[in-house]
C-alpha atoms as a PDB file:
ATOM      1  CA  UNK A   1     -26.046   8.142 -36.624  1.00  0.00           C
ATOM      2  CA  UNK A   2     -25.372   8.316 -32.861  1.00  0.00           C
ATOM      3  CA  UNK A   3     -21.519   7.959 -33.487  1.00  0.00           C
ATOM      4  CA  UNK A   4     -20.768  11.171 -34.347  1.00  0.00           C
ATOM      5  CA  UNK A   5     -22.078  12.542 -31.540  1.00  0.00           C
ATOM      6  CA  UNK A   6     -20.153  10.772 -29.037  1.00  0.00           C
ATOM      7  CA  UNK A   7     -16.585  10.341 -31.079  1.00  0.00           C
ATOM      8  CA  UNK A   8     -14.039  13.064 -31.694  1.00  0.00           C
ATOM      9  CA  UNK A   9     -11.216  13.460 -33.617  1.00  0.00           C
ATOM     10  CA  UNK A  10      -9.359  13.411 -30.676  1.00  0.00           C
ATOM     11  CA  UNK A  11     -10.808  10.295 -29.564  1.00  0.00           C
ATOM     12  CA  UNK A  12      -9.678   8.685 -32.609  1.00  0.00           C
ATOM     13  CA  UNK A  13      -6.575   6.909 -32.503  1.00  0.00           C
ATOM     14  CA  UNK A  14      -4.864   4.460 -34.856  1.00  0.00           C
ATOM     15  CA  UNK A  15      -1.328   2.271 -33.961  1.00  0.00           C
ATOM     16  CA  UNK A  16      -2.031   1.730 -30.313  1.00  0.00           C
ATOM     17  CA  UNK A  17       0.208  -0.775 -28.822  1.00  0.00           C
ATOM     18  CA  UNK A  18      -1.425  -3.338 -26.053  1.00  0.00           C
ATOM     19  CA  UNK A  19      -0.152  -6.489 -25.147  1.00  0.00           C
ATOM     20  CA  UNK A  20      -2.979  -7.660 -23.700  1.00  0.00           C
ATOM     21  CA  UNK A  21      -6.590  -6.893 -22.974  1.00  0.00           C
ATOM     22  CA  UNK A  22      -6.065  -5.183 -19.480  1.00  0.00           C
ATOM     23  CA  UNK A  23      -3.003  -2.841 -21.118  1.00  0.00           C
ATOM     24  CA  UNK A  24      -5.890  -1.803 -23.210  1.00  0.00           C
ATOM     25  CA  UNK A  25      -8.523  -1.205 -21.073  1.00  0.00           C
ATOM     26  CA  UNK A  26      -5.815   1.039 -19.340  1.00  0.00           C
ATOM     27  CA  UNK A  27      -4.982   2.755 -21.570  1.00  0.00           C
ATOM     28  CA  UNK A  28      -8.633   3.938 -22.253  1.00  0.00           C
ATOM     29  CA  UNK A  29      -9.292   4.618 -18.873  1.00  0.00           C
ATOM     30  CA  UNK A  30      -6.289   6.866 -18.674  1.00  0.00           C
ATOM     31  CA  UNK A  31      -7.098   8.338 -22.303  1.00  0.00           C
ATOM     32  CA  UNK A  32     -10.762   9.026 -21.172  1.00  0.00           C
ATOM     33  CA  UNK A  33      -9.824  10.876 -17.822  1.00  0.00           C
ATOM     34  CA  UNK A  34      -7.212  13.041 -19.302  1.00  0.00           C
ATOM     35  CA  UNK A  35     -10.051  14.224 -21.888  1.00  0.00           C
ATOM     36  CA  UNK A  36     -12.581  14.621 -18.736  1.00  0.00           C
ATOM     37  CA  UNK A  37     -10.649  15.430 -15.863  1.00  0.00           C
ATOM     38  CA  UNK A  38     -13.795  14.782 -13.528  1.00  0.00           C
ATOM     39  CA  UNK A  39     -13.738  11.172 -14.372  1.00  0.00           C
ATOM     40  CA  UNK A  40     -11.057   9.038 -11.828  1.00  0.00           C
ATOM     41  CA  UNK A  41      -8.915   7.075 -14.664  1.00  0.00           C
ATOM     42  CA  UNK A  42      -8.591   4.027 -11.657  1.00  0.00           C
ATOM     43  CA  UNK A  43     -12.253   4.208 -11.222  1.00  0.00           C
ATOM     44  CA  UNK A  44     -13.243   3.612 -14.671  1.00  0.00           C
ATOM     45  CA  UNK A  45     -10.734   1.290 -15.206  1.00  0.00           C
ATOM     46  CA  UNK A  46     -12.122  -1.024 -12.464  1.00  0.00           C
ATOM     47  CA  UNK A  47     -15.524  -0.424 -13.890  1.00  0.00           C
ATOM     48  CA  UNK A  48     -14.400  -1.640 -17.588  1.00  0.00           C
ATOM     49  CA  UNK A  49     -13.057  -4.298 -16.016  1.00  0.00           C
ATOM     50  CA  UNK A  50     -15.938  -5.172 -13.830  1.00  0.00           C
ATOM     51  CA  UNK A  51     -17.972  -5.041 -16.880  1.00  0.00           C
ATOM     52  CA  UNK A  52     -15.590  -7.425 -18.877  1.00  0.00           C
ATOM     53  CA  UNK A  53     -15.848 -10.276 -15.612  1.00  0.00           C
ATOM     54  CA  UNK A  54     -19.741 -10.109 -16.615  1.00  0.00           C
ATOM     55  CA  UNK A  55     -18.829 -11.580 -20.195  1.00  0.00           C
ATOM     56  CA  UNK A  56     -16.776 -10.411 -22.909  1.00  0.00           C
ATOM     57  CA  UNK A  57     -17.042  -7.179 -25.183  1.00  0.00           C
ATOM     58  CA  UNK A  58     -15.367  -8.715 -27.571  1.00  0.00           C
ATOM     59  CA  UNK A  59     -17.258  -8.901 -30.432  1.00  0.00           C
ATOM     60  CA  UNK A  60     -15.839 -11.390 -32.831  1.00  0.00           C
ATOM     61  CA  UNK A  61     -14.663 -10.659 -36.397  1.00  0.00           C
ATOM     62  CA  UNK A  62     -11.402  -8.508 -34.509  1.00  0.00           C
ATOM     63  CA  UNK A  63     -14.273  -6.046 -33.004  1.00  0.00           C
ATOM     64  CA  UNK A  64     -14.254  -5.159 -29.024  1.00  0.00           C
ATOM     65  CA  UNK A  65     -17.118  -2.557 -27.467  1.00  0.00           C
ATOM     66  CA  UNK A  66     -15.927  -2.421 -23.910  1.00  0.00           C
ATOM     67  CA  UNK A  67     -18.485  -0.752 -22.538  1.00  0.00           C
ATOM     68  CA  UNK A  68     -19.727   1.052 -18.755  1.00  0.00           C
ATOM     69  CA  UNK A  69     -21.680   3.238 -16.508  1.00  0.00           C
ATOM     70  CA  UNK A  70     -19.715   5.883 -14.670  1.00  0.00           C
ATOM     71  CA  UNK A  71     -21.259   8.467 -12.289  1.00  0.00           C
ATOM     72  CA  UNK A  72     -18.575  10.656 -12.947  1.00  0.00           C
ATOM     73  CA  UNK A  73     -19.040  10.942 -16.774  1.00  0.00           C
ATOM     74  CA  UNK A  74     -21.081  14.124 -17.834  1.00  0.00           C
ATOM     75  CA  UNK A  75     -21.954  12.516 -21.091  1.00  0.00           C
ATOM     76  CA  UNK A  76     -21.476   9.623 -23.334  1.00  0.00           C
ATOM     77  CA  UNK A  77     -17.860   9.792 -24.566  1.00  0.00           C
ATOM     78  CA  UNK A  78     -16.579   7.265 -27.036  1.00  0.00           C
ATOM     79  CA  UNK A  79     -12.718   6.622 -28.179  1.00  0.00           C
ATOM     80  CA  UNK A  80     -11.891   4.465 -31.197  1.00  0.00           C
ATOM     81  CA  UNK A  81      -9.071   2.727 -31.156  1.00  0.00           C
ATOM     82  CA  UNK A  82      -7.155   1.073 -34.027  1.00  0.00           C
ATOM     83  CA  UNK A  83      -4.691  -1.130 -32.791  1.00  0.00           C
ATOM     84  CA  UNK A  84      -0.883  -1.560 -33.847  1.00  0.00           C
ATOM     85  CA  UNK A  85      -1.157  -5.431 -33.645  1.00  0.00           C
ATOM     86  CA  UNK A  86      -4.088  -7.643 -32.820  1.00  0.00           C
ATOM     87  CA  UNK A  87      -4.846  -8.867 -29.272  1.00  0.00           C
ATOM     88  CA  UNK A  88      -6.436 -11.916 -27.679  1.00  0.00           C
ATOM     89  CA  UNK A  89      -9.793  -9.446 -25.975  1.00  0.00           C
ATOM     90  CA  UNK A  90     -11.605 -13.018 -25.447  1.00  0.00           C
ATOM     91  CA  UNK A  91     -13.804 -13.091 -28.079  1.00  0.00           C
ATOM     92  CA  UNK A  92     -16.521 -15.078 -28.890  1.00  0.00           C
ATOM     93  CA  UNK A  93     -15.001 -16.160 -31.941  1.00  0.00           C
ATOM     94  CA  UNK A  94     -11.592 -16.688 -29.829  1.00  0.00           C
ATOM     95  CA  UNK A  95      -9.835 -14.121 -32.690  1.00  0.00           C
ATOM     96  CA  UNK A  96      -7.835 -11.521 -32.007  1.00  0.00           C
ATOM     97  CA  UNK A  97      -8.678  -8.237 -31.607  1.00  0.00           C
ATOM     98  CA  UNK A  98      -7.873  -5.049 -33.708  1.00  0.00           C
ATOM     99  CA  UNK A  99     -10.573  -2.638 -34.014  1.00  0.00           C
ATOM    100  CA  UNK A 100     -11.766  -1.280 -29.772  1.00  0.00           C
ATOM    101  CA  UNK A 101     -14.649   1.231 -29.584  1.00  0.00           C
ATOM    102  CA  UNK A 102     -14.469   1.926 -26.013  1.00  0.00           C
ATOM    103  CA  UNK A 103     -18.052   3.519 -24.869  1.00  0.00           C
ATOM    104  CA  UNK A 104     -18.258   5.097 -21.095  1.00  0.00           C
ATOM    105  CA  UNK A 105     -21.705   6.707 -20.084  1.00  0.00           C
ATOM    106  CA  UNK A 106     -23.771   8.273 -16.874  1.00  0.00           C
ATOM    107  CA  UNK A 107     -24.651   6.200 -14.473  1.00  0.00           C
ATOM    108  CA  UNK A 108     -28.535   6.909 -15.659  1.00  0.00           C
ATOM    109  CA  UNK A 109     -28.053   7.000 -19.428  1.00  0.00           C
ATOM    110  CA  UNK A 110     -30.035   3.340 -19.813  1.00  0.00           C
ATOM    111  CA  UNK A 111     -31.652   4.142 -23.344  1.00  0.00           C
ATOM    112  CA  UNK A 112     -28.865   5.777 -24.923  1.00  0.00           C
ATOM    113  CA  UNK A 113     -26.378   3.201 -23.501  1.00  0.00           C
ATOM    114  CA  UNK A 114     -28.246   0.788 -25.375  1.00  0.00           C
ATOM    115  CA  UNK A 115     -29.283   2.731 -28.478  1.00  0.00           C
ATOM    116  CA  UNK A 116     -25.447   3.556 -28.625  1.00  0.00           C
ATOM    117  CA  UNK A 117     -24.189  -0.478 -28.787  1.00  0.00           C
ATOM    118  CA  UNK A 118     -27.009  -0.677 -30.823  1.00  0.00           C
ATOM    119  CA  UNK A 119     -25.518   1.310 -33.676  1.00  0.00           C
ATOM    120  CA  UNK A 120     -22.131   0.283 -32.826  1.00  0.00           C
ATOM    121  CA  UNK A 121     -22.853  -2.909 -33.225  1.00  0.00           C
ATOM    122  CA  UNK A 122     -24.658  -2.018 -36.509  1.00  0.00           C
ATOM    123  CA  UNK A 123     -21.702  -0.419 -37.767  1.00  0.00           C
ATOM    124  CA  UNK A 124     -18.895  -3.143 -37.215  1.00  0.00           C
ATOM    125  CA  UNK A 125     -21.640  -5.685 -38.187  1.00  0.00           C
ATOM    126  CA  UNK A 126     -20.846  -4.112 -41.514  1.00  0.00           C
ATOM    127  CA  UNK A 127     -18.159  -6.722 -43.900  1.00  0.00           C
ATOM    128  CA  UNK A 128     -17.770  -2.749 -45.943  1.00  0.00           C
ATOM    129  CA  UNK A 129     -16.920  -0.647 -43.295  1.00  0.00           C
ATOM    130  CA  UNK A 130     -14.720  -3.282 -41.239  1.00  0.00           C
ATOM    131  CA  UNK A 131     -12.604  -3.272 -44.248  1.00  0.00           C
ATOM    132  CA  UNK A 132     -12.916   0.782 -44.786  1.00  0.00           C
ATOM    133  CA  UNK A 133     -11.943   0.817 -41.292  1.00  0.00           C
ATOM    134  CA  UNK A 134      -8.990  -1.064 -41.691  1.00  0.00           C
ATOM    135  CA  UNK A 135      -7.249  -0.066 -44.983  1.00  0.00           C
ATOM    136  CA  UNK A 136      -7.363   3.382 -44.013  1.00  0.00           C
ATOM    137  CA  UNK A 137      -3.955   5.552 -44.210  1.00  0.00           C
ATOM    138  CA  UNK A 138      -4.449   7.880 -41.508  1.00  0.00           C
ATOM    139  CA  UNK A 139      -7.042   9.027 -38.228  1.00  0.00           C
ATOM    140  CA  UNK A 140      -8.519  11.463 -40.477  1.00  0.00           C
ATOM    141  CA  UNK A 141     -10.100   8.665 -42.504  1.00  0.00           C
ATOM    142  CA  UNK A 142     -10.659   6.441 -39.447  1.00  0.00           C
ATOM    143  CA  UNK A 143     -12.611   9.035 -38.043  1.00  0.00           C
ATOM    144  CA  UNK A 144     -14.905   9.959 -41.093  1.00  0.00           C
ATOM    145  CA  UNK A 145     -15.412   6.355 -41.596  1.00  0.00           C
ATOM    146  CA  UNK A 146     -16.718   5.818 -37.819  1.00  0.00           C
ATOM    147  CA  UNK A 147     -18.517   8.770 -37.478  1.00  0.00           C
ATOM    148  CA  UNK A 148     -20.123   8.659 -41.184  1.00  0.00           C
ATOM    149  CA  UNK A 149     -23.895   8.876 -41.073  1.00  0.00           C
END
């Protein structure tokens, strides 16, 4: 599985607060570029947000893949996010979101961008693992059950 190559530990969060869908994409962006200092946390925020005005990442089923190209990033880099309360992310099922995998690649990184949402969307697509995902107790279990191969 692709995951676990691009998610950390680190980038594994659980009981993130966002009022809204732009508070989150924030807060990624600033996540992201304290991990990877070469990446411009206003840059990539206007970037996720550039790629949200192109249609939503929201999923449906309280799944969001916000999702971009940055020439700063040295890598794909994902951070999973489980959030403290559900937010409206403009889904195509208009329900709330809960579960944000937030995915940031190189500029160039075309086949892997894709073969990356590709499992992604494989993995929340999954009626098992949303529910593993969301009755676990702690990040430890979060993680394992994102990154699982």
């Amino acid at each position: 599985m692709i995951i676990h190559r691009i998610l950390t530990p680190e980038r594994t969060l659980d009981g993130v607060h966002g009022a809204s869908k732009k508070k989150i994409l924030e807060f990624i962006a600033e996540r992201i570029s304290s991990e990877a200092p070469e990446i411009n946390a206003k840059e990539l925020f206007e970037a996720l947000v550039a790629r949200e005005r192109l249609g939503t990442t929201g999923l449906g089923d309280g799944v969001a893949i916000p999702h971009c190209r940055c020439k700063a990033c040295p890598e794909p880099i994902g951070l999973f996010i489980r959030l403290a309360e559900p937010v409206d992310f403009d889904a195509v099922d208009r329900e709330p979101v809960d579960l944000v995998f937030a995915l940031i690649v190189p500029e160039g990184e075309n086949q892997e961008h894709l073969e990356i949402l590709r499992a992604l969307a494989g993995r929340f697509h999954s009626a098992l693992t949303l529910q593993k995902i969301r009755s676990a107790t702690n990040t430890t279990m979060l993680y394992r059950t994102m990154s699982e191969q």
